[in-house]
C-alpha atoms as a PDB file:
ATOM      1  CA  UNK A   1      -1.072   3.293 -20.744  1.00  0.00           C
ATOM      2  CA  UNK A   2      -0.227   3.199 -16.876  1.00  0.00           C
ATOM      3  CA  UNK A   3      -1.328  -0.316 -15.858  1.00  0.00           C
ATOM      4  CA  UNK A   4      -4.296  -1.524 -14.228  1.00  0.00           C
ATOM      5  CA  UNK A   5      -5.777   0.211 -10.990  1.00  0.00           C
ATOM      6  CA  UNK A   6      -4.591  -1.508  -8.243  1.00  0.00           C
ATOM      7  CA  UNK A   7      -7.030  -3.450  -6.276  1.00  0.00           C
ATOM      8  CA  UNK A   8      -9.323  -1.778  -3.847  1.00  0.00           C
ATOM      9  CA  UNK A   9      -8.352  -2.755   0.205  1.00  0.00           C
ATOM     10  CA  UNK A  10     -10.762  -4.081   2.243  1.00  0.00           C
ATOM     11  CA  UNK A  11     -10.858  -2.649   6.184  1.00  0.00           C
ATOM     12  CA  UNK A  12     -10.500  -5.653   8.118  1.00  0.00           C
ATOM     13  CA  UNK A  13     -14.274  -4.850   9.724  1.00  0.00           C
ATOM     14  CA  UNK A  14     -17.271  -3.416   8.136  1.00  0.00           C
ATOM     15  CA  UNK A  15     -18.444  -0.267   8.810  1.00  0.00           C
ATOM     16  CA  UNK A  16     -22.077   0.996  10.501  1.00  0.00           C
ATOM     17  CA  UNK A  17     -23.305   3.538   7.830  1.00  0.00           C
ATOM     18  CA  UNK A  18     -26.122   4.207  10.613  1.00  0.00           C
ATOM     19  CA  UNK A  19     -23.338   5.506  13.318  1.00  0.00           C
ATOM     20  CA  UNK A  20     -21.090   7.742  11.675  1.00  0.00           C
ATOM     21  CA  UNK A  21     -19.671   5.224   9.234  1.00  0.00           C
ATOM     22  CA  UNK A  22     -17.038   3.564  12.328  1.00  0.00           C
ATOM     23  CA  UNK A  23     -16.032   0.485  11.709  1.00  0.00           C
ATOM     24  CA  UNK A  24     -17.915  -2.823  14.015  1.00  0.00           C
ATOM     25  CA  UNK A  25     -15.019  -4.540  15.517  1.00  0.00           C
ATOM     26  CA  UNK A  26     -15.170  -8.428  15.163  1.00  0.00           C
ATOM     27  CA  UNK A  27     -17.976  -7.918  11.902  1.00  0.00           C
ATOM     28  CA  UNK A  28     -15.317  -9.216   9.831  1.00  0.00           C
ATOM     29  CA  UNK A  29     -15.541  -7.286   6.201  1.00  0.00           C
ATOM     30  CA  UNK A  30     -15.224 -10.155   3.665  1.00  0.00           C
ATOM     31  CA  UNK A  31     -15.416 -13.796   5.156  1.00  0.00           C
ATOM     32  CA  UNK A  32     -12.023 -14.792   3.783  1.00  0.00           C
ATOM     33  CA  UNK A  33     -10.588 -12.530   6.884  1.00  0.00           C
ATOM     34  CA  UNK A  34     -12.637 -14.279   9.596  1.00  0.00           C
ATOM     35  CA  UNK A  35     -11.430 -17.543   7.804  1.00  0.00           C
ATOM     36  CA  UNK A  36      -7.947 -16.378   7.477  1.00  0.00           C
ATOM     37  CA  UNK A  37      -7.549 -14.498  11.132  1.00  0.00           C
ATOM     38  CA  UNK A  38      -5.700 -17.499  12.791  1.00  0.00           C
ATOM     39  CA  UNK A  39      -3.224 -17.761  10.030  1.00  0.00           C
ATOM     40  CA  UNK A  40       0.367 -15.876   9.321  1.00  0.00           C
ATOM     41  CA  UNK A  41      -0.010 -12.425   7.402  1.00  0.00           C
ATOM     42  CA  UNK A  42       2.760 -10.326   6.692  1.00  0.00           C
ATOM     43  CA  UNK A  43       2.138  -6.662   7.512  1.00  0.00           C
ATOM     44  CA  UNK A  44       3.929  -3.259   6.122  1.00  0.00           C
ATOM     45  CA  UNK A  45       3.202  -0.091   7.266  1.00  0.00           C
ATOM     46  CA  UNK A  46       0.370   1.926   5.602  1.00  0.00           C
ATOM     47  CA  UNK A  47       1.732   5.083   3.729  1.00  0.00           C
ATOM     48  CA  UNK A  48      -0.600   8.954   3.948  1.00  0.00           C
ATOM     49  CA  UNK A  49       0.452   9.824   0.129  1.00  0.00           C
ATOM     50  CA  UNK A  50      -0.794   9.335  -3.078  1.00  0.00           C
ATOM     51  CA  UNK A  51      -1.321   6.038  -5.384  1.00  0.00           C
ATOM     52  CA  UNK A  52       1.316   6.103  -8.259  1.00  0.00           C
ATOM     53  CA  UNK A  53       1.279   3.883 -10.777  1.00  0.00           C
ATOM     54  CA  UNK A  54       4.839   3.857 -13.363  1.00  0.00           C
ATOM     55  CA  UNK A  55       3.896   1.220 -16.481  1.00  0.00           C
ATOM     56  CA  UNK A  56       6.780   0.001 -18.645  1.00  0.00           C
ATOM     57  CA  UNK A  57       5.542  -1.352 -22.085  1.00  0.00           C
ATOM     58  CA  UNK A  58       9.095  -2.054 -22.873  1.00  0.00           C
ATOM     59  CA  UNK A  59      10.590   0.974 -24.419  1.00  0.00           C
ATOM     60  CA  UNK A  60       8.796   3.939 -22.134  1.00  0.00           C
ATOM     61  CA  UNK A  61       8.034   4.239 -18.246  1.00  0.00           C
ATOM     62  CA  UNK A  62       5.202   6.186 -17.484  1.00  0.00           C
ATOM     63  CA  UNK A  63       3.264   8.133 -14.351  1.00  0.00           C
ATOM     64  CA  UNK A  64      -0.428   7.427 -13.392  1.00  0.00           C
ATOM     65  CA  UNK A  65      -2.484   8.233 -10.371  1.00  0.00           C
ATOM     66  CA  UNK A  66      -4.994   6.035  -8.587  1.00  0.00           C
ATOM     67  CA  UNK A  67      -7.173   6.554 -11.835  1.00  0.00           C
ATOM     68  CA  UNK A  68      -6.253   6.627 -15.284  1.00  0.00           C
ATOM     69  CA  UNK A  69      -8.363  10.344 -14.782  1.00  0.00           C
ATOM     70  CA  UNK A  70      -5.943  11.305 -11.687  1.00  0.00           C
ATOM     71  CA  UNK A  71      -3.672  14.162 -11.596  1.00  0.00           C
ATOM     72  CA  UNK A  72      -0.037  13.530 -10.648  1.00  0.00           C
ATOM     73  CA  UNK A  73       1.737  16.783  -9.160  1.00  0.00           C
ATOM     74  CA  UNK A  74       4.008  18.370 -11.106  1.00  0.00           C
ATOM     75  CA  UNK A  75       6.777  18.351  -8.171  1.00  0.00           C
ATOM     76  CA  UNK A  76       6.164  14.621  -8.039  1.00  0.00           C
ATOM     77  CA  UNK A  77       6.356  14.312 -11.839  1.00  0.00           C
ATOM     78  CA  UNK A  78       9.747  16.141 -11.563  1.00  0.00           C
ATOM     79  CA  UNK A  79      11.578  13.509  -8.539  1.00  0.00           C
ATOM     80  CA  UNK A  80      10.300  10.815 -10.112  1.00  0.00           C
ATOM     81  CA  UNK A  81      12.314  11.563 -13.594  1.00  0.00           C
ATOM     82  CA  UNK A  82      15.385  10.139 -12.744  1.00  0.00           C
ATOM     83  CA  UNK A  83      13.385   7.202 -12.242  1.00  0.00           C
ATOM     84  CA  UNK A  84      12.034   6.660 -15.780  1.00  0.00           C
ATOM     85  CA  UNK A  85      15.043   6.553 -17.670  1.00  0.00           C
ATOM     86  CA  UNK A  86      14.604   3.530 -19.919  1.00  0.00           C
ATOM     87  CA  UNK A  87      18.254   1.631 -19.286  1.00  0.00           C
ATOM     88  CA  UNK A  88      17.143   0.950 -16.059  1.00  0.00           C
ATOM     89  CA  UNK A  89      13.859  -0.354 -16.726  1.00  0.00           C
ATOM     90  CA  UNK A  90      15.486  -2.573 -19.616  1.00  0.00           C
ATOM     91  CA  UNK A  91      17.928  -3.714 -16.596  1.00  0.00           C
ATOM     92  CA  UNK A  92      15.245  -4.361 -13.960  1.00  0.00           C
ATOM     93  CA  UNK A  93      12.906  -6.132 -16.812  1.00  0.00           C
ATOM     94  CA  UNK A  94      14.778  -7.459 -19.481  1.00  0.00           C
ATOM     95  CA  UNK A  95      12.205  -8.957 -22.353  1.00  0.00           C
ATOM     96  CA  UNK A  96       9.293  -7.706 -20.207  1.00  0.00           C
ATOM     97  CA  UNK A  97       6.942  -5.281 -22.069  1.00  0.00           C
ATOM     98  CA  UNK A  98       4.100  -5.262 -19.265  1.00  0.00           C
ATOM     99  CA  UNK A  99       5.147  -4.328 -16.075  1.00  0.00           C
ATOM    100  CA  UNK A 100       3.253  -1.909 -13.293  1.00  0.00           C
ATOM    101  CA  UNK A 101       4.897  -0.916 -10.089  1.00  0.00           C
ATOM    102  CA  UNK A 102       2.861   0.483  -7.736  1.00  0.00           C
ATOM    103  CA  UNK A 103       3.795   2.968  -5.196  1.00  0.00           C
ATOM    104  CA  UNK A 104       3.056   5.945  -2.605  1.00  0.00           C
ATOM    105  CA  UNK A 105       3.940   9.821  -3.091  1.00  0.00           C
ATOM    106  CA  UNK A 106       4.550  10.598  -0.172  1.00  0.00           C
ATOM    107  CA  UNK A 107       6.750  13.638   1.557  1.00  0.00           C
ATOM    108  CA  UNK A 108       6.165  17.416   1.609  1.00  0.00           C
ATOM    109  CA  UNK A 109       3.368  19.021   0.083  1.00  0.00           C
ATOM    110  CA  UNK A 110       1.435  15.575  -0.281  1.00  0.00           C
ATOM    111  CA  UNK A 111       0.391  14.604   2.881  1.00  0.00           C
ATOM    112  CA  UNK A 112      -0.229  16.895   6.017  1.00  0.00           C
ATOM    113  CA  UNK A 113       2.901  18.454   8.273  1.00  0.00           C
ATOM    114  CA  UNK A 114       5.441  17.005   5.760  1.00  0.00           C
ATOM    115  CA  UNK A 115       6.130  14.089   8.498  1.00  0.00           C
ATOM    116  CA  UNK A 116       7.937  11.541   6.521  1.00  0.00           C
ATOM    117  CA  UNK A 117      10.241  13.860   4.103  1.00  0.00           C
ATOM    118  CA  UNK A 118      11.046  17.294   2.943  1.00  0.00           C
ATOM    119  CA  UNK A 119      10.780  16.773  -0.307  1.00  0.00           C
ATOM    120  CA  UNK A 120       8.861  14.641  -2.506  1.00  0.00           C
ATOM    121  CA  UNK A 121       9.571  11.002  -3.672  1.00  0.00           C
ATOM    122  CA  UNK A 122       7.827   7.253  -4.638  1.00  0.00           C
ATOM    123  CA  UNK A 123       7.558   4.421  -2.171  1.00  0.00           C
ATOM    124  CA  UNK A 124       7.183   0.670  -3.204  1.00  0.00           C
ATOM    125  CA  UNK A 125       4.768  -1.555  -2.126  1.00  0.00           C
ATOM    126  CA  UNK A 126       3.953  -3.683  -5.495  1.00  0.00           C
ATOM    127  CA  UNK A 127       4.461  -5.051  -8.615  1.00  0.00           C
ATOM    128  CA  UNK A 128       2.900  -6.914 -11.317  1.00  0.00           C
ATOM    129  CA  UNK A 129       4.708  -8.327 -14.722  1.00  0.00           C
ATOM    130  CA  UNK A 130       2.414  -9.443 -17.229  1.00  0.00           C
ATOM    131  CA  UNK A 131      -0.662 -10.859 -14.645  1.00  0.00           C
ATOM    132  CA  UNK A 132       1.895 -12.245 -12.007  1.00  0.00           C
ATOM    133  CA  UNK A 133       2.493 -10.220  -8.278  1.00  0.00           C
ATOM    134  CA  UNK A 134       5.843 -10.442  -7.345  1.00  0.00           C
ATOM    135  CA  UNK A 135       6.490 -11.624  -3.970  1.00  0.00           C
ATOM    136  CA  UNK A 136       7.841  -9.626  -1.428  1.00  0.00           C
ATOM    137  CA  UNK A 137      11.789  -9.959  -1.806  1.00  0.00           C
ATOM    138  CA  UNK A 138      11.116  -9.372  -5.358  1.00  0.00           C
ATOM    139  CA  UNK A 139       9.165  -5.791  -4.786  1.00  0.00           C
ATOM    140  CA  UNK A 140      12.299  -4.860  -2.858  1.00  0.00           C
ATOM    141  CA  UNK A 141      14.743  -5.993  -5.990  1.00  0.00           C
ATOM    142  CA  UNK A 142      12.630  -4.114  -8.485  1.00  0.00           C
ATOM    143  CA  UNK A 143      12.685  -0.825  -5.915  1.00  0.00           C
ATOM    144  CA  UNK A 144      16.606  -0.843  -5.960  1.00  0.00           C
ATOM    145  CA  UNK A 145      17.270  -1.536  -9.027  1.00  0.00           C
ATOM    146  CA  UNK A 146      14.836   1.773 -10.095  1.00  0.00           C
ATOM    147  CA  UNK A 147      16.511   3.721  -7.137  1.00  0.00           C
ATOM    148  CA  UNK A 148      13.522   3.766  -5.069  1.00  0.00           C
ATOM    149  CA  UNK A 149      12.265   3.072  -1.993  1.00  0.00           C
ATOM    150  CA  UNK A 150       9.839  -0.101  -0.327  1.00  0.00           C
ATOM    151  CA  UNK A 151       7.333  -0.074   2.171  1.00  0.00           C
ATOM    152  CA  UNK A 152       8.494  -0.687   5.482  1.00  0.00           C
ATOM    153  CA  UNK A 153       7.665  -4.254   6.801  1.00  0.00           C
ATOM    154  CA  UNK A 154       6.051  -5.036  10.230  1.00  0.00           C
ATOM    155  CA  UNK A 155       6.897  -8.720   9.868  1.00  0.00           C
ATOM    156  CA  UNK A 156       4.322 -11.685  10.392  1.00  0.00           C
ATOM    157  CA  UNK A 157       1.071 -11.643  12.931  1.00  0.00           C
ATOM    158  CA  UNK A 158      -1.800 -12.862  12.745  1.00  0.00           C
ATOM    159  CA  UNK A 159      -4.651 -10.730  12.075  1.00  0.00           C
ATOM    160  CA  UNK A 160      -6.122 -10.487  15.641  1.00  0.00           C
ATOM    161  CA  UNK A 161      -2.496  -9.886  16.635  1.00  0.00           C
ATOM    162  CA  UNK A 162      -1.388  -7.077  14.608  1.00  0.00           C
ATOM    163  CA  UNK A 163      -4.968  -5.591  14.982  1.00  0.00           C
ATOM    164  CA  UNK A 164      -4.505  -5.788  18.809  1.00  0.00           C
ATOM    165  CA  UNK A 165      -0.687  -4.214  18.653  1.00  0.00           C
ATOM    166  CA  UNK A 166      -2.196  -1.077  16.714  1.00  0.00           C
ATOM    167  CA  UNK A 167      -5.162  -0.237  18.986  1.00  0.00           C
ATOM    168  CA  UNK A 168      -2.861  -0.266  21.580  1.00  0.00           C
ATOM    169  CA  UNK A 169      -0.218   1.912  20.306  1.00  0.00           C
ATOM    170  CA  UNK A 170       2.513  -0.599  20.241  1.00  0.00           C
ATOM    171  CA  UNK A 171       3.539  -0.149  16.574  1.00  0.00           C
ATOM    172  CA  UNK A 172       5.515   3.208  15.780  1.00  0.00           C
ATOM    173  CA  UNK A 173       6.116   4.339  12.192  1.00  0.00           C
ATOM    174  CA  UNK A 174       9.658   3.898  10.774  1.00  0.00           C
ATOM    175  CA  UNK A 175       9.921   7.602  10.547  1.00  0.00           C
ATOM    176  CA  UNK A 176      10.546   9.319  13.279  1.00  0.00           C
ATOM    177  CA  UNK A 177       8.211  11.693  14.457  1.00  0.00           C
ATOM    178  CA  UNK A 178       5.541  10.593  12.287  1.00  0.00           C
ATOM    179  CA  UNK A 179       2.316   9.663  13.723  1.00  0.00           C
ATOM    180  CA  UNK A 180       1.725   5.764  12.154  1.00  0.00           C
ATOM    181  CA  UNK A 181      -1.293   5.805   9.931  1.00  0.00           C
ATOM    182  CA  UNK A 182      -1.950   1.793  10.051  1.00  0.00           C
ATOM    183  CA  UNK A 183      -1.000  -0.923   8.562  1.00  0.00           C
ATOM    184  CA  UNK A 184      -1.630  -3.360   5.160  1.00  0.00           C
ATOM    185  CA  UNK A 185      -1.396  -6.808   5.485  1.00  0.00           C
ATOM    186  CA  UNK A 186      -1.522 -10.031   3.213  1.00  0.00           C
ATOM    187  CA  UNK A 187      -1.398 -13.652   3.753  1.00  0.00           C
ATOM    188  CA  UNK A 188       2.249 -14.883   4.380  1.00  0.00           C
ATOM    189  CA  UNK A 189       1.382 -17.482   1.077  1.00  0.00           C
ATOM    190  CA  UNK A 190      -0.776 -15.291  -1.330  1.00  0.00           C
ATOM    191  CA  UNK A 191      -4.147 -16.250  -1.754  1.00  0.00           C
ATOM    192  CA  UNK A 192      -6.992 -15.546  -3.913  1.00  0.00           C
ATOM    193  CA  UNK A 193     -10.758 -15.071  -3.475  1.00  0.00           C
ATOM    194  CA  UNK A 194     -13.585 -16.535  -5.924  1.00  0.00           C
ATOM    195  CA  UNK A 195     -12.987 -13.435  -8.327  1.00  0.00           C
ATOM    196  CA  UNK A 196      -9.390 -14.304  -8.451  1.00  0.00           C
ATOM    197  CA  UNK A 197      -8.679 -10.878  -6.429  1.00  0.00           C
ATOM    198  CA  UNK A 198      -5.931 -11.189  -3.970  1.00  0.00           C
ATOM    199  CA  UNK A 199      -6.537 -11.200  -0.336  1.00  0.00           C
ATOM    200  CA  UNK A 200      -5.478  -7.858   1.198  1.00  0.00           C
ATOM    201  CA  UNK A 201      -6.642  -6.153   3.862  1.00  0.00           C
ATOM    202  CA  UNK A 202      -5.792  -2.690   6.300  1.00  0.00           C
ATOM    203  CA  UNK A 203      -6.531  -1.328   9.273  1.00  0.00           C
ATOM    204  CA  UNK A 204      -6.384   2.324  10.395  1.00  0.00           C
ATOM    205  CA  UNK A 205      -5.580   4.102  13.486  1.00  0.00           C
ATOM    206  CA  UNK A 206      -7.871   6.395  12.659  1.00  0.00           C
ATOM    207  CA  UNK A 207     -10.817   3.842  12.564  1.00  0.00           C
ATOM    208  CA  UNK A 208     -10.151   2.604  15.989  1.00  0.00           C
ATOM    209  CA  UNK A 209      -9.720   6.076  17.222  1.00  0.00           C
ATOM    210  CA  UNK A 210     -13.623   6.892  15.784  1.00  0.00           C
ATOM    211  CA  UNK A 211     -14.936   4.236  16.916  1.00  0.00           C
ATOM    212  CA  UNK A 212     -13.482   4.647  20.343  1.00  0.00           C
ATOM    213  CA  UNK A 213     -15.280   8.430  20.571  1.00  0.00           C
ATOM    214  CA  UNK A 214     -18.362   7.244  18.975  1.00  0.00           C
ATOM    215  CA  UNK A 215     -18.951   4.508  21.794  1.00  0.00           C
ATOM    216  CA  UNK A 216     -18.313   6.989  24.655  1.00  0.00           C
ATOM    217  CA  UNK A 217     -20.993   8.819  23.904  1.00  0.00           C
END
């Protein structure tokens, strides 16, 4: 009814579950990222909202959360409305009767201080037609033509390079005044592991931040 779940992101490090659960710089989490850390990965910034999911089976969008069992807010149910109306969808798609876009709610009410919004909306990041991710340009198309918004892009770095830039405070969200949560990155040519799950991978201020307290103590 709303899509597959969208694939869970690995931290670029594994975490000690013996120290507080930080993360163990240079312990890479999955080996594809210490095989992949030399190579070009595009980066966009990392949204503090809610997963959305909107499914078109080719006559009716609909809302999901994270889960098929997750609650969407009502106020986020209500500014995404304009955004389901079915001429749109039949624009965006044409013959396509499986398509999931994934997306943040972000904005007021959703995520602490109300730093990126007064009110509430649905941010891009994704989107998958019938098994195939679109790339990048194509997200963007999809988000315009359904009035909505895409992920704000970092551009390309290397793992080790974008990792570096965040610990030292060098990347600023694209909203002003809000604090930048981290950052999601993928390789520049999408690749797949043994499971056929892409390769993704985050990183969090946050995580550097813990682990920085946890080893001065």
């Amino acid at each position: 009814m709303f899509g597959p779940e969208y694939l869970k992101i690995n931290t670029i490090f594994k975490r000690d579950s013996s120290n507080g659960n930080v993360i163990i710089p240079g312990d890479w989490a999955v080996p594809e990222l210490g095989y992949l850390q030399g190579c070009a990965w595009d980066w966009t910034e990392k949204i503090d909202g809610m997963s959305i999911r909107l499914h078109w089976d080719g006559s009716t969008a609909t809302v999901g959360g994270r889960t098929d069992a997750a609650q969407v807010p009502a106020r986020l149910l209500a500014a995404l409305g304009p955004h389901l109306e079915p001429g749109a969808w039949r624009a965006a798609f044409r013959d396509a009767d499986d398509v999931t876009v994934y997306g943040e709610g972000y904005g007021a009410g959703i995520q602490k201080g109300a730093v990126y919004r007064p009110d509430q909306a649905v941010i891009v990041f994704d989107v998958r037609i019938a098994g195939w991710w679109l790339a990048r340009a194509n997200v963007a198309d999809v988000a315009g033509k359904l009035g909505l918004g895409v992920v704000p892009t970092f551009g390309s770095y290397t793992v080790n390079a974008a990792w570096d830039g965040l610990r030292a405070g060098e990347l600023v969200s694209h909203w002003a005044g809000a604090p930048i949560e981290g950052l999601v990155g993928r390789p520049a040519v999408d690749l797949f592991n043994r499971n056929g799950e892409r390769i993704m991978a985050k990183m969090k201020v946050r995580d550097w931040t813990q682990y920085q307290r946890r080893a001065a103590r």
